[in-house]
Protein backbone atom coordinates (compact mmCIF):
# COMPACT_ATOMS: atom_id res chain seq x y z
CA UNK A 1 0.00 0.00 0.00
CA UNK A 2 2.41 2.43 0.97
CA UNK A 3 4.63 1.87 -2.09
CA UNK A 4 1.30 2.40 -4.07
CA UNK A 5 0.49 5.66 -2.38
CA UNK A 6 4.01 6.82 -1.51
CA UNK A 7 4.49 10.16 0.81
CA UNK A 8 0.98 10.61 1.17
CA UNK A 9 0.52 7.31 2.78
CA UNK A 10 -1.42 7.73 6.42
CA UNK A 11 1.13 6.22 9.55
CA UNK A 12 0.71 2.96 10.23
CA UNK A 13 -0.29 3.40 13.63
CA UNK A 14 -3.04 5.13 12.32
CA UNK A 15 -3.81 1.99 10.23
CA UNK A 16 -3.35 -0.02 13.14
CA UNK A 17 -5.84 1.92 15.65
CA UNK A 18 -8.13 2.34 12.98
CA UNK A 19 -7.84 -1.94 13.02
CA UNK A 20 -8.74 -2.02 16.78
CA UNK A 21 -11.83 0.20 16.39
CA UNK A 22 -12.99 -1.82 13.59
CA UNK A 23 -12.38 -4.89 15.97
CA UNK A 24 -14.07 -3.40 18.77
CA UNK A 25 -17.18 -3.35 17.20
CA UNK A 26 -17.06 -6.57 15.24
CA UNK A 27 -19.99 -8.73 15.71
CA UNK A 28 -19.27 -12.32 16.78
CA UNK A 29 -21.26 -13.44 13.77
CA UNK A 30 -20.82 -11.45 11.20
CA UNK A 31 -24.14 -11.71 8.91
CA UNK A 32 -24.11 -8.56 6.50
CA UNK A 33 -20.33 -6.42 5.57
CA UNK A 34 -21.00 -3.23 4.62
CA UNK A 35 -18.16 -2.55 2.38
CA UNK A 36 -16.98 0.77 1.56
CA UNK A 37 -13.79 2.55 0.26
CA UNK A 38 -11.39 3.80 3.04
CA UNK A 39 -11.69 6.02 6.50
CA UNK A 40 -10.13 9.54 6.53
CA UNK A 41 -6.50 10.19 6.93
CA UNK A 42 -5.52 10.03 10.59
CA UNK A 43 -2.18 11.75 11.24
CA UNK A 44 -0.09 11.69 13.94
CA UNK A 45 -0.84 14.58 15.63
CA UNK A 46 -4.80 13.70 15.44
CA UNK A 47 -3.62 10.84 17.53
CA UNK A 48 -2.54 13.12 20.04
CA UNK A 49 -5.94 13.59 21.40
CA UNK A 50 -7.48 11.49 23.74
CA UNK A 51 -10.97 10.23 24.33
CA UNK A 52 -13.01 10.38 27.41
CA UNK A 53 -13.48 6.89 28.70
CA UNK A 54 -16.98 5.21 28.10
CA UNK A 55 -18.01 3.80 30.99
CA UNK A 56 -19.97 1.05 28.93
CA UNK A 57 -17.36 0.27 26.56
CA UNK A 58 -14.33 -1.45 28.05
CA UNK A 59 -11.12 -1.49 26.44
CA UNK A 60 -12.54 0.99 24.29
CA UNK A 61 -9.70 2.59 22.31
CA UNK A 62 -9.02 6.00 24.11
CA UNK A 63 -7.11 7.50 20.89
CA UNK A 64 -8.76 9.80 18.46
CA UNK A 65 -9.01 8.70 14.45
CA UNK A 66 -11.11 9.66 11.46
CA UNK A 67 -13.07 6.94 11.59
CA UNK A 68 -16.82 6.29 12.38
CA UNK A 69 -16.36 3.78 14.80
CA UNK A 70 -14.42 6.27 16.93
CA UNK A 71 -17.19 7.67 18.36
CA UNK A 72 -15.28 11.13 19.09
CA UNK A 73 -14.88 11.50 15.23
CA UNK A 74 -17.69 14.77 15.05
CA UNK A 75 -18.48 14.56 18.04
CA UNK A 76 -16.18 17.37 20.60
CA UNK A 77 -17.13 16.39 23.69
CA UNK A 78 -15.61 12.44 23.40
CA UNK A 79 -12.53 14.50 23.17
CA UNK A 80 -10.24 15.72 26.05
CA UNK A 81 -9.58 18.72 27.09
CA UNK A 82 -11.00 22.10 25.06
CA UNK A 83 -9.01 21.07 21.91
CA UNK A 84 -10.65 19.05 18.92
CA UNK A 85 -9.82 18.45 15.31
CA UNK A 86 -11.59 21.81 13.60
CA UNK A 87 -13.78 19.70 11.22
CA UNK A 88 -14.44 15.96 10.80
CA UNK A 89 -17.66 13.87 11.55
CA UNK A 90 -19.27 11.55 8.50
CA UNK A 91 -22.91 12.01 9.38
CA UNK A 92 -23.72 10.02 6.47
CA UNK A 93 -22.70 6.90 7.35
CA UNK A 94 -24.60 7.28 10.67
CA UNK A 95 -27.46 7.52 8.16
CA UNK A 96 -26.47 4.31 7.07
CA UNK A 97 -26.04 2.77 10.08
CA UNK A 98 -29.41 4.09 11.58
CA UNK A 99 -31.00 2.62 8.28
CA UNK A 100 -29.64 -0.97 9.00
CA UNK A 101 -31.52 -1.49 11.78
CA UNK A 102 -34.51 0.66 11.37
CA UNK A 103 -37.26 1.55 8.74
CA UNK A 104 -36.63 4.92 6.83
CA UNK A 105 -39.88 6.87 6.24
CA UNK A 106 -38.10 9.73 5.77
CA UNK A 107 -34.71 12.24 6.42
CA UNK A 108 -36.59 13.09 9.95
CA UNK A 109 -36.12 9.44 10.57
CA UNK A 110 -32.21 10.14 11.60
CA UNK A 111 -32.74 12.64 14.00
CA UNK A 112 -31.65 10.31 16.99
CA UNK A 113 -28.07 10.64 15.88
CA UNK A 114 -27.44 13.69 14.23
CA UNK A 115 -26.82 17.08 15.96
CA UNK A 116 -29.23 19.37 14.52
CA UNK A 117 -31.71 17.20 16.11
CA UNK A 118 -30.55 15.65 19.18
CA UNK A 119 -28.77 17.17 21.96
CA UNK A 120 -25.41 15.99 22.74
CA UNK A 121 -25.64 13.71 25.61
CA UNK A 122 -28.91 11.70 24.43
CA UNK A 123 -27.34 11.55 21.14
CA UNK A 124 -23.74 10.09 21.61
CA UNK A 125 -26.04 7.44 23.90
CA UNK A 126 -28.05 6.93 20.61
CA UNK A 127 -24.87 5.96 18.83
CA UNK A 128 -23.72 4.00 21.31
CA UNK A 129 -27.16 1.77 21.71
CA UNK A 130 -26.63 2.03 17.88
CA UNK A 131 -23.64 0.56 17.34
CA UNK A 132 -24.24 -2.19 19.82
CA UNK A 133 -27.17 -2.84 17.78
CA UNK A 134 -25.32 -3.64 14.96
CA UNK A 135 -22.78 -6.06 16.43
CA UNK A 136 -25.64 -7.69 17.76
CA UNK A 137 -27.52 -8.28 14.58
CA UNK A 138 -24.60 -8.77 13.16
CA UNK A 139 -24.14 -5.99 10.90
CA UNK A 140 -19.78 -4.49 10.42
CA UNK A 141 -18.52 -2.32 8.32
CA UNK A 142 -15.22 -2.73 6.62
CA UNK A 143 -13.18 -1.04 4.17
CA UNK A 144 -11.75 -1.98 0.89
CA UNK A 145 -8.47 -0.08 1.30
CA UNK A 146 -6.93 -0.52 4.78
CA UNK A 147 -4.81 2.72 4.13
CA UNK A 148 -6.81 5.95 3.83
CA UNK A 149 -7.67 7.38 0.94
CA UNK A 150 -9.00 11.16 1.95
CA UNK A 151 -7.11 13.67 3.42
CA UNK A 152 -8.87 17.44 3.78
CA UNK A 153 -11.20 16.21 0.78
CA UNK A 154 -8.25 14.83 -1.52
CA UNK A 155 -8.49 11.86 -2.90
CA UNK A 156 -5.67 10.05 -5.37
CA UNK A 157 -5.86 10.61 -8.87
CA UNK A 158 -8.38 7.38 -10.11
CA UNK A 159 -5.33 5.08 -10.97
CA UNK A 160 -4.34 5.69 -8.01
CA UNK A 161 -7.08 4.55 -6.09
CA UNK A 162 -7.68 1.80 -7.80
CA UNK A 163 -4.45 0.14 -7.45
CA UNK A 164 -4.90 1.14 -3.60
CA UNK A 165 -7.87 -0.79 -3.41
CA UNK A 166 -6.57 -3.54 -5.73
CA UNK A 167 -3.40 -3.96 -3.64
CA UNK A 168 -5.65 -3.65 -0.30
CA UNK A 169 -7.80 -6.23 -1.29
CA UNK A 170 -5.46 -8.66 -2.63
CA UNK A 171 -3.50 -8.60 0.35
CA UNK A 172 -5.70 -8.15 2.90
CA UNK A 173 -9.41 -7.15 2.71
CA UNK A 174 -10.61 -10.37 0.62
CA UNK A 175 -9.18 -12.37 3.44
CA UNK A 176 -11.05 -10.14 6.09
CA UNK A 177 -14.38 -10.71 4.17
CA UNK A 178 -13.73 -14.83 3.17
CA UNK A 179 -12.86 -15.47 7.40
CA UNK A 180 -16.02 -13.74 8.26
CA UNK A 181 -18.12 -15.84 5.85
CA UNK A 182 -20.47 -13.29 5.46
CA UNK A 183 -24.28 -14.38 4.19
CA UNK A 184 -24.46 -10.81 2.20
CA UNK A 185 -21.92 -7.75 1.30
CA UNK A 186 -23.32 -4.12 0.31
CA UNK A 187 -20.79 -2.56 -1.70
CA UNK A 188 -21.00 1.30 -0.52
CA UNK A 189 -20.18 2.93 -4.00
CA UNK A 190 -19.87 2.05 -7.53
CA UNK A 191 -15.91 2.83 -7.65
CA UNK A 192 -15.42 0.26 -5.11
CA UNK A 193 -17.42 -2.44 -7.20
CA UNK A 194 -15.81 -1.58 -10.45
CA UNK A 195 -12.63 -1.80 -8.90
CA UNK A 196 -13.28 -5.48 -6.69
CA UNK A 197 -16.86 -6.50 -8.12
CA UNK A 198 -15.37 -9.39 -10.32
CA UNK A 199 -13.18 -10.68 -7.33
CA UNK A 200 -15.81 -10.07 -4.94
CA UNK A 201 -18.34 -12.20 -6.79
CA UNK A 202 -15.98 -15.08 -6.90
CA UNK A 203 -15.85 -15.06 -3.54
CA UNK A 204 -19.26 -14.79 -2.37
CA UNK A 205 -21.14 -14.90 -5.39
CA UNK A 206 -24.25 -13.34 -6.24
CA UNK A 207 -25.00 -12.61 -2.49
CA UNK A 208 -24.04 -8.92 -3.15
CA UNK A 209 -25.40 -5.35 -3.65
CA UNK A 210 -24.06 -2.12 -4.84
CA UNK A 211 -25.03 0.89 -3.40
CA UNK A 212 -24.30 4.48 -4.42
CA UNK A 213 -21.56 6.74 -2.03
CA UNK A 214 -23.80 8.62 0.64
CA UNK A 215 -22.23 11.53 -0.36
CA UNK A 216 -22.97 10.44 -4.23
CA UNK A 217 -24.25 13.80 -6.53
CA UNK A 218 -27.87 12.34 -6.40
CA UNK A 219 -31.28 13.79 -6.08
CA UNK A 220 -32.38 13.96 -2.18
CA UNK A 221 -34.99 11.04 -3.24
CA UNK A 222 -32.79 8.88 -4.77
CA UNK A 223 -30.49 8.96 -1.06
CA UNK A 224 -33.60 8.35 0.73
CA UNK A 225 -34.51 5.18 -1.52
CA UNK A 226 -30.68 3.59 -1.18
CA UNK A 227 -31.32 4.28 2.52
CA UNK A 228 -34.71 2.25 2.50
CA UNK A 229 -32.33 -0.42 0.37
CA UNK A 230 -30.09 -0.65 3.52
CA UNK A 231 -33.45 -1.59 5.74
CA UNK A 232 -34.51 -4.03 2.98
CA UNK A 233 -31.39 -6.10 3.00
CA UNK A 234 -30.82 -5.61 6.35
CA UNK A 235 -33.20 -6.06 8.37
CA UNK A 236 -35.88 -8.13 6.44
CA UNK A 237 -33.21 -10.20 4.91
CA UNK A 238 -32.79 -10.76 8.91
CA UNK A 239 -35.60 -11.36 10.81
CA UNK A 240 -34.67 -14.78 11.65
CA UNK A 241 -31.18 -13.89 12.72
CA UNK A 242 -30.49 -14.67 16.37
CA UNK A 243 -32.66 -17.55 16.18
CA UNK A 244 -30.92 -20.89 17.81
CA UNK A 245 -27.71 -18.65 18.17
C-alpha cells in the first residue's frame, strides 16, 4: 500500500488503531459487511488527542481517528480537554447505520443521531445503543483499502485509487471478508465495485449489492430510496437472525 500511495501514505499506527476500532465493534457473527472505500486520513498529531473513557465500553480505544467507529470523530465532547480536530464527523454513514436497523420513512427518521436534532448527551447514547445494535444483529462495516484514501477532501488521482484498493484487497481485505463468511456484502459505491466487483463475486457470489456513495451527486430522493435499500437487505433479509444462536 504504501509503495502504491508513496508520501501521502497515512502512519501505520493510524492503520493499526483504525484496526482495533474496527475490531471493537465486530460482531461475533458477522451476517451482512458493509463494504466501503477507506476512513479519513488520521495523522499523527490527530492521535494526540485522547478520548473520554466510556463507561460502557471497556477497552474501548481512548485515541482519536477519522473513523466512524471512533465515536469522538464529530463529536467534541468524546474528546479531552478544550481542543478538537476543527472539522471531521461523517454524518452520512450514521445515516447508514441508523437505516440498518430501522425503517426509513423519511430524512426526519435520523434525527436520533445527528446534531441538529438531538442534543449531545442523548445523542452520543443513541450511537452507542446504535452501534451495539449492529454487532448484535450482526451488521460491520469494513473497508476496501486498509490505508486511507482522503485527506482534507483529496483523494488520489483514479489510478491511483484503484491500485490502492486492488493492492488492499489482494493482500488483505478479501481475506477479512472470506474469514467472516459473510451471508451478504453491500458494496458502498460504484468505484469500489468496479474496482473489486469481479473478485468479490468469486468469492461470495451473487449474495451482493451495490449501493451508491452517501455523499454520491444524487437527487435527495434517490439517497432516501438507497437508505430504505439498507433496511430491505438488512433487516428483512434478517428477521430470523439470532434464532438458535
Amino acid at each position: 500500500m504504501a509503495t502504491v500511495l508513496g508520501q501521502n501514505s497515512e502512519p501505520f499506527e493510524s492503520v493499526e488503531l483504525v484496526e482495533r476500532y474496527r475490531q471493537f465493534w465486530r460482531p461475533r457473527k458477522v451476517r451482512i459487511i458493509l463494504l466501503a472505500e477507506s476512513h479519513v486520513f488520521t495523522t499523527e498529531s490527530d492521535r494526540l488527542f485522547k478520548t473520554r473513557p466510556i463507561a460502557d465500553l471497556p477497552g474501548y480505544p481512548t485515541q482519536y481517528a477519522k473513523f466512524v467507529y471512533c465515536l469522538a470523530y464529530g463529536e467534541n465532547s468524546l474528546t479531552e480537554g478544550s481542543d478538537h480536530p476543527a472539522i471531521d464527523g461523517t454524518p452520512q454513514f450514521w445515516k447508514i447505520f441508523f437505516s440498518c436497523v430501522n425503517e426509513i420513512e423519511s430524512n426526519e427518521s435520523f434525527a436520533s443521531v445527528l446534531k441538529s436534532y438531538t442534543p449531545t448527551s442523548a445523542r452520543i447514547r443513541n450511537k452507542i445503543d446504535l452501534l451495539k445494535t449492529l454487532r448484535d444483529r450482526g451488521v460491520w462495516l469494513v473497508d476496501a483499502s486498509v490505508m486511507a484514501l482522503y485527506d482534507k477532501g483529496r483523494k488520489p488521482s483514479t489510478k491511483v485509487m484503484d491500485q490502492a484498493i486492488q493492492t488492499s484487497w489482494l493482500g488483505y481485505t478479501q481475506e477479512v471478508i472470506r474469514e467472516a463468511n459473510p451471508s451478504h456484502v453491500i458494496v458502498v459505491g460504484k468505484g469500489v465495485a468496479r474496482v473489486i466487483g469481479a473478485m468479490l463475486s468469486r468469492l461470495v457470489g451473487d449474495n451482493f449489492t451495490i449501493i451508491e456513495q452517501p455523499n454520491a451527486h444524487l437527487p435527495a430522493e434517490r439517497h432516501l430510496a438507497n437508505f430504505r435499500s439498507y433496511s430491505r437487505l438488512c433487516i428483512r433479509s434478517g428477521a430470523d437472525y439470532g434464532k438458535g444462536q
